[in-house]
C-alpha atoms as a PDB file:
ATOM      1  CA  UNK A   1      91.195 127.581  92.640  1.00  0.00           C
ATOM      2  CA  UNK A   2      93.991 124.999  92.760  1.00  0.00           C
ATOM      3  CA  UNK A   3      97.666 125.402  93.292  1.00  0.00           C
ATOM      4  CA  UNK A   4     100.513 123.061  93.153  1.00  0.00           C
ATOM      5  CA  UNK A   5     103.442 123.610  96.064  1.00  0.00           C
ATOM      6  CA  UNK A   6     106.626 122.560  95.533  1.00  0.00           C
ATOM      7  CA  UNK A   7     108.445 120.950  98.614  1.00  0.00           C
ATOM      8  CA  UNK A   8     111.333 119.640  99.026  1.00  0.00           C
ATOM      9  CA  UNK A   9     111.954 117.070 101.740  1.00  0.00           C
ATOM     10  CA  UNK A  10     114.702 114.386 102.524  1.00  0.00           C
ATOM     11  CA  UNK A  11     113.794 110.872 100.968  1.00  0.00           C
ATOM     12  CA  UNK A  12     113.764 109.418 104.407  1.00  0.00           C
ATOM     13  CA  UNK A  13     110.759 111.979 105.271  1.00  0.00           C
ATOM     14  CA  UNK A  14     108.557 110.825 101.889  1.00  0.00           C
ATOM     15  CA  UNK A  15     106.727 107.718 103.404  1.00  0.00           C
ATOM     16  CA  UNK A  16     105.467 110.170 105.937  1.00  0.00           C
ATOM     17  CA  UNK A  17     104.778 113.021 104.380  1.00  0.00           C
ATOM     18  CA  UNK A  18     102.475 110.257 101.977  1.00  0.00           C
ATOM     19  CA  UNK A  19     100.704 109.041 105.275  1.00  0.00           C
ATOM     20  CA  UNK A  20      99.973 112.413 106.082  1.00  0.00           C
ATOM     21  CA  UNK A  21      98.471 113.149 102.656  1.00  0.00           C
ATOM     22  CA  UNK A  22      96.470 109.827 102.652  1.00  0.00           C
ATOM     23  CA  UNK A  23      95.319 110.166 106.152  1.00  0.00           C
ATOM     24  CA  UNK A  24      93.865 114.129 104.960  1.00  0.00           C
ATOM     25  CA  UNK A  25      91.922 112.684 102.401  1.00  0.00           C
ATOM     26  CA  UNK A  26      90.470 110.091 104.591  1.00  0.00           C
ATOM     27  CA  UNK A  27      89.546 111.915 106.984  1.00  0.00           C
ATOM     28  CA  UNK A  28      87.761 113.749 104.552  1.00  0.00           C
ATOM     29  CA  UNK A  29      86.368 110.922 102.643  1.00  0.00           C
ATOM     30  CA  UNK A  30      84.902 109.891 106.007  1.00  0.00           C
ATOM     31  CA  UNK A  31      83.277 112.891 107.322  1.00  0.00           C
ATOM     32  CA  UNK A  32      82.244 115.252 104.846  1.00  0.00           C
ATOM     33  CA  UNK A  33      82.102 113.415 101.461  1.00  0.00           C
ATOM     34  CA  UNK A  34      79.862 111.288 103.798  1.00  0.00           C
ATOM     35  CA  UNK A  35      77.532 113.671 104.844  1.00  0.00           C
ATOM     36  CA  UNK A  36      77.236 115.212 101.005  1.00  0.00           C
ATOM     37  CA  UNK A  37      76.199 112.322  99.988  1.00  0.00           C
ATOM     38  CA  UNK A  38      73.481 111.570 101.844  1.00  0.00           C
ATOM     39  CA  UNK A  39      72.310 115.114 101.871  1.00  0.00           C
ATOM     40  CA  UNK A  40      71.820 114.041  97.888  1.00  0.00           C
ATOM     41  CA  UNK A  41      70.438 111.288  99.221  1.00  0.00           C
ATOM     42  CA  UNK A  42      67.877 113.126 101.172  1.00  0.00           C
ATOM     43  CA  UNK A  43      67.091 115.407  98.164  1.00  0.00           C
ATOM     44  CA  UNK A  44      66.624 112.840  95.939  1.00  0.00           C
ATOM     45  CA  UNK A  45      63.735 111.028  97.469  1.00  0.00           C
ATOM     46  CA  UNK A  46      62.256 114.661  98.889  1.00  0.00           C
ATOM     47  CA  UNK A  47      58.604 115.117  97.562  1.00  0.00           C
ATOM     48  CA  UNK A  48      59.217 119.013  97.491  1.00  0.00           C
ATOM     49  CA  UNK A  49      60.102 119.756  94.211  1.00  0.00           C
ATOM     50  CA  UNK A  50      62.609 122.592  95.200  1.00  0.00           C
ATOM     51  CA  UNK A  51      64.347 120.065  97.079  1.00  0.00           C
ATOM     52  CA  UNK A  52      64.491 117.694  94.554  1.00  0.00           C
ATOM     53  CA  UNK A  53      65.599 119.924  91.804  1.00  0.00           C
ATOM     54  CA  UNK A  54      68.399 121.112  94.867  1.00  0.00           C
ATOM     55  CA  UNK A  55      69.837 117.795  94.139  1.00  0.00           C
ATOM     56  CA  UNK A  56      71.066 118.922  90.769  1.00  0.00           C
ATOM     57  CA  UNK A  57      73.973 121.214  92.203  1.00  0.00           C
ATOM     58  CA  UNK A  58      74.163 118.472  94.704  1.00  0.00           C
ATOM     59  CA  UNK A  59      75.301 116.303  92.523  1.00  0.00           C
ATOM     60  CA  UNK A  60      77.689 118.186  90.447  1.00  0.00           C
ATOM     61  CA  UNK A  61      79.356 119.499  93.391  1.00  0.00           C
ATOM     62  CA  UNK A  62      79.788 115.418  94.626  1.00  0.00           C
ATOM     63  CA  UNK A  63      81.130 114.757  91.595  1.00  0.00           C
ATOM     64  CA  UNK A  64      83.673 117.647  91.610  1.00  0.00           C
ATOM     65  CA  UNK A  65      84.743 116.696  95.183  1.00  0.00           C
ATOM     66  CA  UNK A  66      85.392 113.294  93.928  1.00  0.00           C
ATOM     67  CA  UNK A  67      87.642 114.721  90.937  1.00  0.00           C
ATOM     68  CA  UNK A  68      89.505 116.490  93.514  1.00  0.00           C
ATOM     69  CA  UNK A  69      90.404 112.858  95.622  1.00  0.00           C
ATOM     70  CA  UNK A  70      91.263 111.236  92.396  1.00  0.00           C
ATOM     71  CA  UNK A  71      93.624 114.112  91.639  1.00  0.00           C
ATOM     72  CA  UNK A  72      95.113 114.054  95.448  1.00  0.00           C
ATOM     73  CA  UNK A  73      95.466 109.990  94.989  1.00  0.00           C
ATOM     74  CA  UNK A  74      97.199 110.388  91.822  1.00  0.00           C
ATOM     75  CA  UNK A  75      99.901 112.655  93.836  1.00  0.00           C
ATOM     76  CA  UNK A  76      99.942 110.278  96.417  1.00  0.00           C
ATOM     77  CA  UNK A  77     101.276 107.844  93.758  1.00  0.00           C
ATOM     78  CA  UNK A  78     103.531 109.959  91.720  1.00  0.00           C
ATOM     79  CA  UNK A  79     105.064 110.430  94.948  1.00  0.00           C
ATOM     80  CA  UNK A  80     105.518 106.880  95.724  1.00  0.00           C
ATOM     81  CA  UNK A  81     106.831 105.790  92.627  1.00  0.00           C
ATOM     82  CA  UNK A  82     109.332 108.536  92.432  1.00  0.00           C
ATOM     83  CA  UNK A  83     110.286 107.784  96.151  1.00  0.00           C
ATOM     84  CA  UNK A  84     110.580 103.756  94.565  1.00  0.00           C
ATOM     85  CA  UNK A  85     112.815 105.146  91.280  1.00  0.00           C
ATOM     86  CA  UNK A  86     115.110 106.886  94.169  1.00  0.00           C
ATOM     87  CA  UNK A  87     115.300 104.143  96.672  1.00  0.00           C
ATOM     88  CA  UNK A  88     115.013 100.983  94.287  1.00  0.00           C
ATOM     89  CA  UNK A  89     117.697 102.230  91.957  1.00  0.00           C
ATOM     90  CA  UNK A  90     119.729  99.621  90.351  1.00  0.00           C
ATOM     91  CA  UNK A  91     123.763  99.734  91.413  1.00  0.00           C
ATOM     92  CA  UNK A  92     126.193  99.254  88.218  1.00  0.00           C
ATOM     93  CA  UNK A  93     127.331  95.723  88.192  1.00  0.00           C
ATOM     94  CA  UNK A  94     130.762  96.961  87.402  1.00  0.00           C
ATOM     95  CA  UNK A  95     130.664  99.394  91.026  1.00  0.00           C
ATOM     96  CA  UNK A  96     132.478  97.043  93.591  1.00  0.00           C
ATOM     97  CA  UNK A  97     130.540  97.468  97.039  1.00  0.00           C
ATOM     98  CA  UNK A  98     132.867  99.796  98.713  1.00  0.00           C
ATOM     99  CA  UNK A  99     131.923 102.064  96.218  1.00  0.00           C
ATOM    100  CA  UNK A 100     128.283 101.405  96.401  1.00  0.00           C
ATOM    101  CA  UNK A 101     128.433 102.093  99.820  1.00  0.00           C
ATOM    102  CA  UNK A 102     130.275 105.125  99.511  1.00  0.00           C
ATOM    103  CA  UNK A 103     127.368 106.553  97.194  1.00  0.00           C
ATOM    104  CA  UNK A 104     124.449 105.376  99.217  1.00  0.00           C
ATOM    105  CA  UNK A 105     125.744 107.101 101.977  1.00  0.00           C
ATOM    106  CA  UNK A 106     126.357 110.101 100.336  1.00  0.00           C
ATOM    107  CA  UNK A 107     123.245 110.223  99.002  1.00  0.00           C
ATOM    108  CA  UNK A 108     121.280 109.696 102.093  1.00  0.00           C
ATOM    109  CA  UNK A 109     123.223 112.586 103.391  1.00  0.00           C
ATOM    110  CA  UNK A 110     122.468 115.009 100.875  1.00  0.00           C
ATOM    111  CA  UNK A 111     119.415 113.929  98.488  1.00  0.00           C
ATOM    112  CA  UNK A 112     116.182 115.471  98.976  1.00  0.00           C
ATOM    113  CA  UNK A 113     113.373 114.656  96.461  1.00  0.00           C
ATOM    114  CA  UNK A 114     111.308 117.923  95.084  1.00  0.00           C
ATOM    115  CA  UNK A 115     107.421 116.588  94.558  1.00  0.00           C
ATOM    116  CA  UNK A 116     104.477 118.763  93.870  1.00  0.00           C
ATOM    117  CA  UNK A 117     101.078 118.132  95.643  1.00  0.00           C
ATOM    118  CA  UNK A 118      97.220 119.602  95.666  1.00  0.00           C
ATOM    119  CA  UNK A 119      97.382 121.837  99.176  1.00  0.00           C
ATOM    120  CA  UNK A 120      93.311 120.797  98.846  1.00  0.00           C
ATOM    121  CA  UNK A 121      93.792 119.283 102.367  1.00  0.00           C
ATOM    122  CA  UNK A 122      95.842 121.596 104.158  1.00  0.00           C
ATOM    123  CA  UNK A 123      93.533 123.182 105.917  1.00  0.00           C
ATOM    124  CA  UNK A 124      90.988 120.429 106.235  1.00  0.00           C
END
């Protein structure tokens, strides 16, 4: 079952909290979508017939895992480009500096962006 957590965090925290998320699905892109694979692998070119057959669910469940990264990724860069909208935003032409320092600072101080993520790799 998935579930999507809402968290809110300061906008200085967001690059790392995006690391973190990335370096999860590494991490499990590297170890145990790794090792399903070439279980499938070994399956596939088994003689046994069970085995080979095996390679069916093996598949499908590859293929779900892989849904699940692209889904993960997809957070991973909702988050970014929200974080860009927030940081990146363009100042009023007509706002003389003072001002625009006045608001930047005030917004450092109290804006916190709300994202929603896959908890798929907490506990991986």
């Amino acid at each position: 079952m998935r579930v999507n957590v809402t968290k809110s965090l300061h906008v200085n925290e967001i690059p790392k909290e995006v690391r973190s998320m990335v370096d999860k699905i590494h991490k499990y892109m590297s170890y145990d979508l790794q090792d399903n694979l070439q279980n499938i692998v070994r399956l596939s070119l088994s003689s046994n017939g069970e085995e080979f057959f095996a390679s069916i669910e093996s598949i499908d469940a590859f293929r779900k895992d892989l849904a699940t990264i692209d889904i993960a990724l997809q957070e991973c860069q909702n988050i970014i480009k929200g974080y860009k909208d927030v940081v990146m935003a363009p100042q009023d032409e007509e706002t003389s500096s003072t001002e625009a320092d006045e608001f930047h600072r005030e917004t450092n101080k109290q804006e916190e962006v709300n994202y929603e993520y896959d908890n798929q790799y907490e506990d991986g």
